[in-house]
N, C-alpha and C. Protein backbone atom coordinates (compact mmCIF):
# COMPACT_ATOMS: atom_id res chain seq x y z
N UNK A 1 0.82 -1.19 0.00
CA UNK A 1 0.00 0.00 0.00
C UNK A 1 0.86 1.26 0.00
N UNK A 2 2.31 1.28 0.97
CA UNK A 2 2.58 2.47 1.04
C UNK A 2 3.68 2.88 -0.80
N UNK A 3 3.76 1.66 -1.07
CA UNK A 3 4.31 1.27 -2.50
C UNK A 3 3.48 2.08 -3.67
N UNK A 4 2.23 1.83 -3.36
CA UNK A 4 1.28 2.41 -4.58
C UNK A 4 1.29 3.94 -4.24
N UNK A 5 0.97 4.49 -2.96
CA UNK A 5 0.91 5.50 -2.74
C UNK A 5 1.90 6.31 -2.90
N UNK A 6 3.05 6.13 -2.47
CA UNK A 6 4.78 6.52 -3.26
C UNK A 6 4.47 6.80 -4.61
N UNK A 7 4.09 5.74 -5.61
CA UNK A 7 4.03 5.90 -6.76
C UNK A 7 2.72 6.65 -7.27
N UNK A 8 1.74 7.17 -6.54
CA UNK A 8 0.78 7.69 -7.51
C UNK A 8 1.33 9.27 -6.93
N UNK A 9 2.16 9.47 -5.73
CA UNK A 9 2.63 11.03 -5.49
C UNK A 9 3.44 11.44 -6.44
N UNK A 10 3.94 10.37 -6.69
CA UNK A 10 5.46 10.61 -8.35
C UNK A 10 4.62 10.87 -9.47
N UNK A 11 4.03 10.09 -9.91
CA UNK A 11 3.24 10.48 -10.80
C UNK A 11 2.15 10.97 -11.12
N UNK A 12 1.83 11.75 -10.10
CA UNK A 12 0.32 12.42 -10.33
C UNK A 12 0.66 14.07 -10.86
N UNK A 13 1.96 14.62 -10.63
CA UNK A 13 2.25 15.87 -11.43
C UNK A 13 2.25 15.68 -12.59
N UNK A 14 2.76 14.64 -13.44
CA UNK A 14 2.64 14.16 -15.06
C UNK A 14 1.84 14.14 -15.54
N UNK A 15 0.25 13.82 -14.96
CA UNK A 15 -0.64 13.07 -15.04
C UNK A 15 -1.76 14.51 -15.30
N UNK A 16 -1.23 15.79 -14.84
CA UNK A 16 -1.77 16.60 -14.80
C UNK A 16 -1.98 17.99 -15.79
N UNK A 17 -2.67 17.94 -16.61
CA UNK A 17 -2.40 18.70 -17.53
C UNK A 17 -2.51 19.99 -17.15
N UNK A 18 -1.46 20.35 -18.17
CA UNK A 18 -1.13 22.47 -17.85
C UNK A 18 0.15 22.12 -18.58
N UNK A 19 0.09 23.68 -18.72
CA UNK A 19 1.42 24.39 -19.55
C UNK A 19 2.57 23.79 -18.37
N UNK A 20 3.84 23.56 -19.41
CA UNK A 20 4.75 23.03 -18.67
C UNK A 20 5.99 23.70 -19.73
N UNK A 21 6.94 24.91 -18.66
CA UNK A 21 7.60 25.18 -19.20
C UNK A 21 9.32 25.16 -18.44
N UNK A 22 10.50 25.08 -19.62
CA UNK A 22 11.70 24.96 -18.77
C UNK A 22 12.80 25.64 -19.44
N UNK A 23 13.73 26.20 -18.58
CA UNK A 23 14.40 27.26 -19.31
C UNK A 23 15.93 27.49 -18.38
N UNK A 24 16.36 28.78 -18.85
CA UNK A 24 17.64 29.11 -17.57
C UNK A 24 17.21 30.76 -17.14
N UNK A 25 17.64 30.68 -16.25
CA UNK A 25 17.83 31.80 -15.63
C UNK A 25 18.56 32.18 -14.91
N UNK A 26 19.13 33.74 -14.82
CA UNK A 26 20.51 34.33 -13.93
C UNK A 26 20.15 35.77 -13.39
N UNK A 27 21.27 36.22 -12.36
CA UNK A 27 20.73 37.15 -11.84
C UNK A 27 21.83 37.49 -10.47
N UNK A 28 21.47 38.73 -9.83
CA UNK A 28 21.84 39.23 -8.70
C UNK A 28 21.99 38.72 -7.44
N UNK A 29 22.60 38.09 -7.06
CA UNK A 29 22.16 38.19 -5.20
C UNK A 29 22.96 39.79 -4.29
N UNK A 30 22.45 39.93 -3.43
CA UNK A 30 22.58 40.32 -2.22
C UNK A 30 22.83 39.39 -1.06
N UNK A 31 23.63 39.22 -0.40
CA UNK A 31 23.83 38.10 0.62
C UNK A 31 24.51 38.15 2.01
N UNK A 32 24.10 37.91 3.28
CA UNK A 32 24.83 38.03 4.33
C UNK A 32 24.95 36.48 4.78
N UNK A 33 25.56 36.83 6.57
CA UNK A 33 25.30 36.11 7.26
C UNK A 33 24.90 36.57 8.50
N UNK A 34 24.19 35.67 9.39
CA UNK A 34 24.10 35.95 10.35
C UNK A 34 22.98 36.61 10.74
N UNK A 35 22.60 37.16 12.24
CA UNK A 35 21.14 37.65 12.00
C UNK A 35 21.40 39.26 11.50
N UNK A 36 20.59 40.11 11.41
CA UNK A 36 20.43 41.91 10.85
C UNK A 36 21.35 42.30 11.25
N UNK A 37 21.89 42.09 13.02
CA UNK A 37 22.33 43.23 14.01
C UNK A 37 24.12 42.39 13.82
N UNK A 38 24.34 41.13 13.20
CA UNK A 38 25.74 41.02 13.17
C UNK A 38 26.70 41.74 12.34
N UNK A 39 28.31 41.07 12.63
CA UNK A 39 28.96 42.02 12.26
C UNK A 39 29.35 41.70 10.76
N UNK A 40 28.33 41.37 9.95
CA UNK A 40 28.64 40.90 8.68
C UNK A 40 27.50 41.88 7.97
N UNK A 41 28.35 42.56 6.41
CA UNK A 41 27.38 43.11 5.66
C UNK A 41 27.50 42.65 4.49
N UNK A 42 25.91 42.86 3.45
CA UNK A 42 25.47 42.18 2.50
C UNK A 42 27.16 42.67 1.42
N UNK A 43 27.24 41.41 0.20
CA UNK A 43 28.14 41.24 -0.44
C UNK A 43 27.37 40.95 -1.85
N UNK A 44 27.46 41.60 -2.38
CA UNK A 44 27.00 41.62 -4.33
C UNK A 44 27.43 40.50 -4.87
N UNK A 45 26.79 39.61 -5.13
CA UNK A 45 27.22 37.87 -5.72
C UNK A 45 26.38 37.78 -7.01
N UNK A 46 26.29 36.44 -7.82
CA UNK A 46 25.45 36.35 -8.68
C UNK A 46 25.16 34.86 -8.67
N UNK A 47 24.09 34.40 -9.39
CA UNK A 47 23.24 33.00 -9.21
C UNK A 47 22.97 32.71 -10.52
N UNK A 48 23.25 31.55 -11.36
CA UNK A 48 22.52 31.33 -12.40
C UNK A 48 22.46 29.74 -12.45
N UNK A 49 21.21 29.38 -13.29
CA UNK A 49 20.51 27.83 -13.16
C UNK A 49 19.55 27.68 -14.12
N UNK A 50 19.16 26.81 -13.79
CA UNK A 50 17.84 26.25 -14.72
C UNK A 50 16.69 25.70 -14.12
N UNK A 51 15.51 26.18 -14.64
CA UNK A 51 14.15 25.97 -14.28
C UNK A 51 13.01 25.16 -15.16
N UNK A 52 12.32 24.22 -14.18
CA UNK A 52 11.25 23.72 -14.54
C UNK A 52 9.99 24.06 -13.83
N UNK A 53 9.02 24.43 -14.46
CA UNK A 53 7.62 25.08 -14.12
C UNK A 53 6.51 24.31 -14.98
N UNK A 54 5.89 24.16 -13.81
CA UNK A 54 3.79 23.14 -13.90
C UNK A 54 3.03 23.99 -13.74
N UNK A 55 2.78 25.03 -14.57
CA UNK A 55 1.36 25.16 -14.25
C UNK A 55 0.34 24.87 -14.07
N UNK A 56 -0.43 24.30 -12.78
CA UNK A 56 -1.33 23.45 -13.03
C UNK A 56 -2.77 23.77 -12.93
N UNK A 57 -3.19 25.15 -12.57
CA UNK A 57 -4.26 25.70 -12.92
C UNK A 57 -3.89 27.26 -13.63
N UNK A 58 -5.30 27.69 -13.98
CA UNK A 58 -4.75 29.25 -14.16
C UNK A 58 -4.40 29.89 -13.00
N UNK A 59 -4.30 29.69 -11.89
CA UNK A 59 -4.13 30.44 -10.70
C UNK A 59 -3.06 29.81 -10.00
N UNK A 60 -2.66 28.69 -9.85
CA UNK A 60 -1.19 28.49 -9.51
C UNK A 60 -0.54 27.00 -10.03
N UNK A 61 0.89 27.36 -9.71
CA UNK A 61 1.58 25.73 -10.55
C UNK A 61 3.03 26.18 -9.45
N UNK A 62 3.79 24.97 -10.08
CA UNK A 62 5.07 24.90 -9.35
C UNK A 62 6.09 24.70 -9.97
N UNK A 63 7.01 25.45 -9.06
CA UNK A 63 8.40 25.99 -10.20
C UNK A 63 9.27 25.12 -8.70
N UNK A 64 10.79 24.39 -10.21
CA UNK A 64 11.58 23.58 -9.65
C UNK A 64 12.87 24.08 -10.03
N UNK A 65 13.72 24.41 -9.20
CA UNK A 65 14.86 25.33 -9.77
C UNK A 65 16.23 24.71 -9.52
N UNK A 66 17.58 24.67 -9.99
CA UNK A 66 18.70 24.40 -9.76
C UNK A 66 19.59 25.10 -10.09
N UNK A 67 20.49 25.74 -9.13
CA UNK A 67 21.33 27.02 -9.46
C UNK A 67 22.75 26.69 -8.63
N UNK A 68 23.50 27.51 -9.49
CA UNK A 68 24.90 27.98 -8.91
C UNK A 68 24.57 29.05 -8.28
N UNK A 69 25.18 29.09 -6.48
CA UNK A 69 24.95 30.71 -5.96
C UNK A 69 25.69 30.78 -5.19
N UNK A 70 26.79 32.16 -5.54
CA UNK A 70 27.52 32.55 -5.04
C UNK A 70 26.91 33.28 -3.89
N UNK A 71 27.50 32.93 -2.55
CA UNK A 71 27.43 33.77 -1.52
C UNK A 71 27.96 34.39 -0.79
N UNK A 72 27.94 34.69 0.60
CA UNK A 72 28.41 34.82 1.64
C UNK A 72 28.27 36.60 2.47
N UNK A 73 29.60 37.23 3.21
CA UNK A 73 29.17 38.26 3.29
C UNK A 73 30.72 38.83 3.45
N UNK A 74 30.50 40.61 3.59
CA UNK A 74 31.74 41.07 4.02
C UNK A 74 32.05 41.42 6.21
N UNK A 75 32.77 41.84 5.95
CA UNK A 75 33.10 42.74 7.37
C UNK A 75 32.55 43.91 7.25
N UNK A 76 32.07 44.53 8.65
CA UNK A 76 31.59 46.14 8.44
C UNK A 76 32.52 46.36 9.15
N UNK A 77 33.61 45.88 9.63
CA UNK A 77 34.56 46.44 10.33
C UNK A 77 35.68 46.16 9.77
N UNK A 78 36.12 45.28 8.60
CA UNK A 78 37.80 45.41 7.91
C UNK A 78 37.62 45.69 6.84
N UNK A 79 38.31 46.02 6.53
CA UNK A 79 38.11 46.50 4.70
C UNK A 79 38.54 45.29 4.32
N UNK A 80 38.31 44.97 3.51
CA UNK A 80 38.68 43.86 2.14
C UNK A 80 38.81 42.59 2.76
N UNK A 81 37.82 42.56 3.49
CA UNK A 81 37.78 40.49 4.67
C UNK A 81 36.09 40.11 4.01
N UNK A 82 36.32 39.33 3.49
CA UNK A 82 34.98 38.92 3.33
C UNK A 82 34.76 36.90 3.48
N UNK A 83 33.61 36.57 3.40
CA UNK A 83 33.74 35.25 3.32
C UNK A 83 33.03 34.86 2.14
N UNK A 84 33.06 33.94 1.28
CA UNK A 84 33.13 33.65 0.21
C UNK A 84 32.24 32.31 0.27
N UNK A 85 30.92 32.05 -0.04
CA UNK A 85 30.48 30.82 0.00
C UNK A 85 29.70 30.46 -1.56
N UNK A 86 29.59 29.39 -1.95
CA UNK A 86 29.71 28.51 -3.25
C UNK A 86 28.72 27.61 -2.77
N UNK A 87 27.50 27.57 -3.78
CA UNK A 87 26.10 26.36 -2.77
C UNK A 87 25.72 25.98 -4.07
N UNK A 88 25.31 24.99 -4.04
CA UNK A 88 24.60 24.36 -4.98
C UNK A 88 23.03 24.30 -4.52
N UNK A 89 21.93 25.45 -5.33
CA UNK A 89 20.50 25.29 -4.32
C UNK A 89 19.56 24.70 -5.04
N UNK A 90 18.16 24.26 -4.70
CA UNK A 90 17.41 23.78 -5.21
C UNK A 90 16.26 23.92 -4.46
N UNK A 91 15.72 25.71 -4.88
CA UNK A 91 14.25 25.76 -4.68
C UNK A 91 13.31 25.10 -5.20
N UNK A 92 12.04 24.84 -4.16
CA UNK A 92 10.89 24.14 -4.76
C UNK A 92 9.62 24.96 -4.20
N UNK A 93 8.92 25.84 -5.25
CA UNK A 93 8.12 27.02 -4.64
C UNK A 93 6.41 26.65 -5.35
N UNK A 94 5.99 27.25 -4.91
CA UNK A 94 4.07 27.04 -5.47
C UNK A 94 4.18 28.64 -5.55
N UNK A 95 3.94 28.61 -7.12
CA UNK A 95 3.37 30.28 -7.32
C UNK A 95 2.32 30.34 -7.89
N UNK A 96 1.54 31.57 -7.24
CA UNK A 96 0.26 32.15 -7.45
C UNK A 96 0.26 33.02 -8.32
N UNK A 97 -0.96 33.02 -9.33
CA UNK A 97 -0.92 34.04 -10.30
C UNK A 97 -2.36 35.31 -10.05
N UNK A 98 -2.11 36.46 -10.03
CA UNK A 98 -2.54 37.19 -10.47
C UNK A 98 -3.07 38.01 -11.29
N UNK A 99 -3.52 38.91 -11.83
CA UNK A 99 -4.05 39.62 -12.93
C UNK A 99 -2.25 39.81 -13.46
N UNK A 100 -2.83 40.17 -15.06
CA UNK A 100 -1.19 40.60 -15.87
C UNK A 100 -0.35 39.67 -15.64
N UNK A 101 -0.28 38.30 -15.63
CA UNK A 101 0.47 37.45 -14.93
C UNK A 101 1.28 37.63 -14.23
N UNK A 102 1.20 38.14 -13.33
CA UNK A 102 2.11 38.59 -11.58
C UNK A 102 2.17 37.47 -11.07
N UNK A 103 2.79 37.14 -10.17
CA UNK A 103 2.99 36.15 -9.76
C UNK A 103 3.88 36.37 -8.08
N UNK A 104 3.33 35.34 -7.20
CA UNK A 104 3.85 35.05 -5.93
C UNK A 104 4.32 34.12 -5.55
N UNK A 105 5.21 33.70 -5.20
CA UNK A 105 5.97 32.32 -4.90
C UNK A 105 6.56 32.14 -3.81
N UNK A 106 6.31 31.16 -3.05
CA UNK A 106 6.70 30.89 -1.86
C UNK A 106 6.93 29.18 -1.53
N UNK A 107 8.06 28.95 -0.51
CA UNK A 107 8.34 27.30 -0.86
C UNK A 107 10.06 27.35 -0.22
N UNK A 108 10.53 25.98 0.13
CA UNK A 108 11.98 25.73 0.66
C UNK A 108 12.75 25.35 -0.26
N UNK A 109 13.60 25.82 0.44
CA UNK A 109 14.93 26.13 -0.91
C UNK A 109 16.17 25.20 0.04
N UNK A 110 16.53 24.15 -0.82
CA UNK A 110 17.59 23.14 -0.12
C UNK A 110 18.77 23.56 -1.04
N UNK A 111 19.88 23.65 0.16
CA UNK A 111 21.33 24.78 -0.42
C UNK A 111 21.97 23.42 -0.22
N UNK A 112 23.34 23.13 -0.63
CA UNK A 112 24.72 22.20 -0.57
C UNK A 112 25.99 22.95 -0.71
N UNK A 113 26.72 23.28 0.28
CA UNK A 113 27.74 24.17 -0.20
C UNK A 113 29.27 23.18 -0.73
N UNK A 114 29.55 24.00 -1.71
CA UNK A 114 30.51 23.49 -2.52
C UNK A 114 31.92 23.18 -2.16
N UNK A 115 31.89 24.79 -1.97
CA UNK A 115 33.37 25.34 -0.75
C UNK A 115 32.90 26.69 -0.45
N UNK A 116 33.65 26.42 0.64
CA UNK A 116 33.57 28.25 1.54
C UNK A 116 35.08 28.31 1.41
N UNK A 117 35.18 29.85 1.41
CA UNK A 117 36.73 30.61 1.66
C UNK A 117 36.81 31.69 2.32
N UNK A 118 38.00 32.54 3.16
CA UNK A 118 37.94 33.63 3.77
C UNK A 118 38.69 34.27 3.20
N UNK A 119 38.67 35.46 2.77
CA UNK A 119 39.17 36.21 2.52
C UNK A 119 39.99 37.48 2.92
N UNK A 120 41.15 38.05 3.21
CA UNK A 120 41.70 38.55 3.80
C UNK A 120 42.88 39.63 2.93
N UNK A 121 42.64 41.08 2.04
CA UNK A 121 43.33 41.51 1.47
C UNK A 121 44.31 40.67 0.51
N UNK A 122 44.33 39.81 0.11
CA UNK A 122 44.68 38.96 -0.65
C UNK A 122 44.92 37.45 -0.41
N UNK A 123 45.01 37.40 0.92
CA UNK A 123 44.92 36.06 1.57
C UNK A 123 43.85 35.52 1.25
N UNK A 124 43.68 34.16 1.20
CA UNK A 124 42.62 33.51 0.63
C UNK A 124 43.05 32.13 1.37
N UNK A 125 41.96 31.74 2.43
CA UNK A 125 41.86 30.34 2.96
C UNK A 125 40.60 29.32 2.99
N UNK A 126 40.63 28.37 2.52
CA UNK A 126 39.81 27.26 2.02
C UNK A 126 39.48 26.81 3.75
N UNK A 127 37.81 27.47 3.80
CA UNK A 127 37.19 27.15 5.42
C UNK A 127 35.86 26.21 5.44
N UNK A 128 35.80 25.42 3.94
CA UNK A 128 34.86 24.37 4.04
C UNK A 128 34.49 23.47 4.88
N UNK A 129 35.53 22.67 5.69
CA UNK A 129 35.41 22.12 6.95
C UNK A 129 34.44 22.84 8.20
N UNK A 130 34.57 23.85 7.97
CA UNK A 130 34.40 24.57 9.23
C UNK A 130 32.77 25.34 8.92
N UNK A 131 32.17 25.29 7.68
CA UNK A 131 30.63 25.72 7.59
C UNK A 131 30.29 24.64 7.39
N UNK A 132 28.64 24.40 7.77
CA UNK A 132 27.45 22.37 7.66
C UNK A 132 27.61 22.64 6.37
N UNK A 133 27.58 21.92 5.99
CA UNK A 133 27.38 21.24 4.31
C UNK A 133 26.12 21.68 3.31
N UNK A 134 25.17 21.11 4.71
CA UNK A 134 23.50 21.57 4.08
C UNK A 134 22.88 22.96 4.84
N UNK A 135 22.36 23.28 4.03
CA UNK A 135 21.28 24.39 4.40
C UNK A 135 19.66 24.02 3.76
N UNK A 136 19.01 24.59 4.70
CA UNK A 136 17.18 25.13 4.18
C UNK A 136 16.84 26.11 4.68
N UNK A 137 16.21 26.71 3.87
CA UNK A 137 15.95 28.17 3.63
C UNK A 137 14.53 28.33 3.59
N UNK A 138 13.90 29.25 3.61
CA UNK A 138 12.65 29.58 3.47
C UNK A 138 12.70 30.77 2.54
N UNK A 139 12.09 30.51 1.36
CA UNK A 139 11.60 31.91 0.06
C UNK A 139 10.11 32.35 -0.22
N UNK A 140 9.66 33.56 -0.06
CA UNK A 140 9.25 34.14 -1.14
C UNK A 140 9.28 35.16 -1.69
N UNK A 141 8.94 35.25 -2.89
CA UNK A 141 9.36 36.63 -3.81
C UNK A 141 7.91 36.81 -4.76
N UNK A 142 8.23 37.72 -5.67
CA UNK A 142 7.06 37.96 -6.90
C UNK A 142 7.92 38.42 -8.27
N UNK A 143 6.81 37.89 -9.44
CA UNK A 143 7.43 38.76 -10.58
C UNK A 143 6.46 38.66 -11.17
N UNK A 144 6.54 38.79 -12.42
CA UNK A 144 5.52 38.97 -13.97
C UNK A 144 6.63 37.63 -14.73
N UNK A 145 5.37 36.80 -15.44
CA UNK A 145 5.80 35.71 -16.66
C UNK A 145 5.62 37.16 -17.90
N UNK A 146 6.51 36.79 -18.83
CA UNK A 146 5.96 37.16 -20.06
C UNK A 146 5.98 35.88 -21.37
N UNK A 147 6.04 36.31 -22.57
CA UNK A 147 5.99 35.34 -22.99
C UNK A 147 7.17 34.54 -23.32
N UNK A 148 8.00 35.35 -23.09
CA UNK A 148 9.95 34.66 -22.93
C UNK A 148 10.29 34.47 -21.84
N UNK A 149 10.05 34.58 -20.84
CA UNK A 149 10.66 34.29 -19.28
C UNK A 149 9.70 34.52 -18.39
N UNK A 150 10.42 35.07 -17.71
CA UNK A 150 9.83 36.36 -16.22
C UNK A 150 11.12 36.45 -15.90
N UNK A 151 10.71 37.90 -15.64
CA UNK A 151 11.68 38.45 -14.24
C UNK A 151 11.10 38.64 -12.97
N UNK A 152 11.94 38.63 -11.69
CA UNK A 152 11.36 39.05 -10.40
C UNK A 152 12.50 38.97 -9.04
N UNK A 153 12.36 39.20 -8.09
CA UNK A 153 12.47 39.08 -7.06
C UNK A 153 12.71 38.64 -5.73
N UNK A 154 13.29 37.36 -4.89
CA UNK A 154 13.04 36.74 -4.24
C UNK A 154 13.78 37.10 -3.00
N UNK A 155 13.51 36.71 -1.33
CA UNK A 155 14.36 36.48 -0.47
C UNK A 155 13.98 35.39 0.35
N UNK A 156 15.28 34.94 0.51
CA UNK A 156 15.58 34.04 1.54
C UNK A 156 16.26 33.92 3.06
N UNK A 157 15.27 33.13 3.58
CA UNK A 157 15.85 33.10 5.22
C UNK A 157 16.40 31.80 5.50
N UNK A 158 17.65 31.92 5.95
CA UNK A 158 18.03 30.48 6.61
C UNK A 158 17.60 29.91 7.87
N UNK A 159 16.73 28.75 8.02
CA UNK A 159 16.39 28.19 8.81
C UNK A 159 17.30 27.38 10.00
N UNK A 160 18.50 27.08 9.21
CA UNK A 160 19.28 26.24 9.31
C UNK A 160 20.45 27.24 9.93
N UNK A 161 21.50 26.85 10.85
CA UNK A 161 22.32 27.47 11.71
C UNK A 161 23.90 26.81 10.88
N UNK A 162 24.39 27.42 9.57
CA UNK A 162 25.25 26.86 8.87
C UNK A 162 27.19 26.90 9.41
N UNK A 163 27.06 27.41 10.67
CA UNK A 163 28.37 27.85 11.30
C UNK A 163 28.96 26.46 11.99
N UNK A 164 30.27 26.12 11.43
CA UNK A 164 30.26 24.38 11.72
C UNK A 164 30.79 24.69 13.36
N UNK A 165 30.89 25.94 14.16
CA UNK A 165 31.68 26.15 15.59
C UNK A 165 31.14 24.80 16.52
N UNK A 166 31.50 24.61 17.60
CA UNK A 166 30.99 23.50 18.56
C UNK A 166 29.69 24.28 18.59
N UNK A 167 28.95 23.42 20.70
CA UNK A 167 27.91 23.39 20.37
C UNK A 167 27.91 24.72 21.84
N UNK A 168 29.02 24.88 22.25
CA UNK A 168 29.33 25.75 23.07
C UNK A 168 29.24 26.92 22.91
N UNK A 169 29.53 27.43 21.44
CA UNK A 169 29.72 28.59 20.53
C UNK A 169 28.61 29.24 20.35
N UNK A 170 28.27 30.35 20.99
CA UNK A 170 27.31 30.59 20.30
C UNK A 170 27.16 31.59 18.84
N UNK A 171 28.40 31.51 18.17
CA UNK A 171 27.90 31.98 16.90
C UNK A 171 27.14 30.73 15.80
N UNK A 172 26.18 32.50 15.22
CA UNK A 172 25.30 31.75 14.27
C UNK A 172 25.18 32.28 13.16
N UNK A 173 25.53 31.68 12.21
CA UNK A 173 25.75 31.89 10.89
C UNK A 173 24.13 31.49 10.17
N UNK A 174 23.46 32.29 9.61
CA UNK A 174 22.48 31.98 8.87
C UNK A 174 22.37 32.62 7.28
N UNK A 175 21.99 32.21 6.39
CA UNK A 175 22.15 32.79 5.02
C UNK A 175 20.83 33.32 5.06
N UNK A 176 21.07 34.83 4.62
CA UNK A 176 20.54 35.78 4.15
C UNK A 176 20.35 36.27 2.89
N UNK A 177 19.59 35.90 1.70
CA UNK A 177 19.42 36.09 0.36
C UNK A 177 18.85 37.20 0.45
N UNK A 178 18.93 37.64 -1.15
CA UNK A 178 17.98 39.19 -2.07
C UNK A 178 18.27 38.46 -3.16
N UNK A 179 17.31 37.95 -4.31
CA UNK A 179 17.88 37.50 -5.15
C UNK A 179 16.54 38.33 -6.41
N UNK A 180 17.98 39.34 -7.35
CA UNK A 180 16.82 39.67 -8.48
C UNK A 180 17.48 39.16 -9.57
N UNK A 181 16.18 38.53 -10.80
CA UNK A 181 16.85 37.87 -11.40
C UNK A 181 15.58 37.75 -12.85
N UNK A 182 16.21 37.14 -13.71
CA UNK A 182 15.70 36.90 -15.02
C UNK A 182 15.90 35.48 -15.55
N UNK A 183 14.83 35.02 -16.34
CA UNK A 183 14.69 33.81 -16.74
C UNK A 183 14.23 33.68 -17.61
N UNK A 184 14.87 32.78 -18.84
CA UNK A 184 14.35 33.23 -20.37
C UNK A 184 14.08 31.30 -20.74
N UNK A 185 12.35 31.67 -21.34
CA UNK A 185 11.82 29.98 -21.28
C UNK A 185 12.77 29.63 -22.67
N UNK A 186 12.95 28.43 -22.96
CA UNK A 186 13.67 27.81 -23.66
C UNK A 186 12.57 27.05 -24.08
N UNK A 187 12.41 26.43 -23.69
CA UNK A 187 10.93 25.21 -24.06
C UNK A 187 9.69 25.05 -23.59
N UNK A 188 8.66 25.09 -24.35
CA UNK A 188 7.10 25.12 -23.73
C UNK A 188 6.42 24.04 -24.25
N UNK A 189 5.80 23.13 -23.39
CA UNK A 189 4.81 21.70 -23.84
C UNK A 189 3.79 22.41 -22.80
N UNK A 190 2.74 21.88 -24.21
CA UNK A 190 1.68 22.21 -23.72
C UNK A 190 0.70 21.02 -23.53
C-alpha cells in the first residue's frame, strides 16, 4: 500500500495537464550572514541555473529550480575580509498568479555548499570544513511571466544554523538572500 501510494505522489504531477515550461535563468544576489544586528554586511554575488515550471491551474503551478549561488558576506569592520560561500541550491516554490500574470511564490529552498573561503586583502583560505554542508531556507518573492521568461524578485531566510563552531559557541551563521533575477523559457509543452 505504502508502494502504490509513493508511486501515484510521483506520478500524479505528469498526469496533470497544464502548460509546462523549462528554461535558464541568472541574476543578482545580495547576501549576508548571520542575524540583521551582526557584524557581517550584505556582499553583491550572482546566481545562475535552470528551471522547470507546472502550471497546473490558471491560478497556480510549481516551479523547480537548480542554481549555482555565489554567496556569503563582508566585514563592516575590515576592509577587504569577506567570506566567500559557493552552494549548490534547489528551490521548490508554489506560485500564485494574479491579474497581468504577476505572480507570488513561496516554498523551501535546499542549499549544498561546494566550498567556503575567507578572505583577507589577498589572503585567501579554504574554510569548508568549518561551515554544515546543508542548508534550508525559506523563500518568497514575486514577478511577472511574459511570454519569454519572467523576471522578479526573491528572499531568503536560513532556517538552518550553517556555522560548523561547537555546540558551546554561540555563533550563528544563517544565510541571508535578495535574489533579483531573469529567466528566459527555452521550451514550452503544452
Amino acid at each position: 500500500m505504502k508502494k502504490l501510494l509513493i508511486l501515484a505522489l510521483v506520478t500524479l504531477p505528469t498526469l496533470v495537464v497544464g502548460q509546462i515550461t523549462w528554461g535558464v535563468k541568472g541574476g543578482a544576489n545580495a547576501t549576508t550572514l548571520g542575524e540583521f544586528s551582526s557584524a557581517y554586511a550584505p556582499q553583491l554575488r550572482f546566481h545562475a541555473g535552470v528551471y522547470y515550471q507546472q502550471r497546473l491551474e490558471q491560478q497556480y503551478g510549481i516551479l523547480t529550480e537548480l542554481q549555482f549561488s555565489m554567496q556569503g558576506a563582508r566585514s563592516k569592520y575590515i576592509n577587504r575580509q569577506y567570506l566567500g560561500y559557493n552552494y549548490a541550491l534547489m528551490p521548490i516554490l508554489m506560485k500564485f498568479y494574479f491579474v497581468n500574470d504577476l505572480f507570488v511564490e513561496v516554498g523551501p529552498q535546499f542549499g549544498y555548499l561546494i566550498n567556503a573561503r575567507f578572505h583577507d586583502d589577498g589572503y585567501v583560505e579554504t574554510i569548508t570544513n568549518q561551515v554544515k554542508r546543508f542548508d534550508f531556507s525559506a523563500l518568497i518573492g514575486a514577478g511577472r511571466e511574459t511570454d519569454f521568461g519572467n523576471f522578479g524578485a526573491r528572499f531568503g531566510f536560513g532556517l538552518t544554523n550553517t556555522s560548523g563552531a561547537t555546540v558551546a559557541s554561540d555563533t550563528v551563521f544563517r544565510n541571508l538572500l535578495l535574489q533579483i533575477y531573469v529567466a528566459y523559457t527555452v521550451k514550452e509543452l503544452k
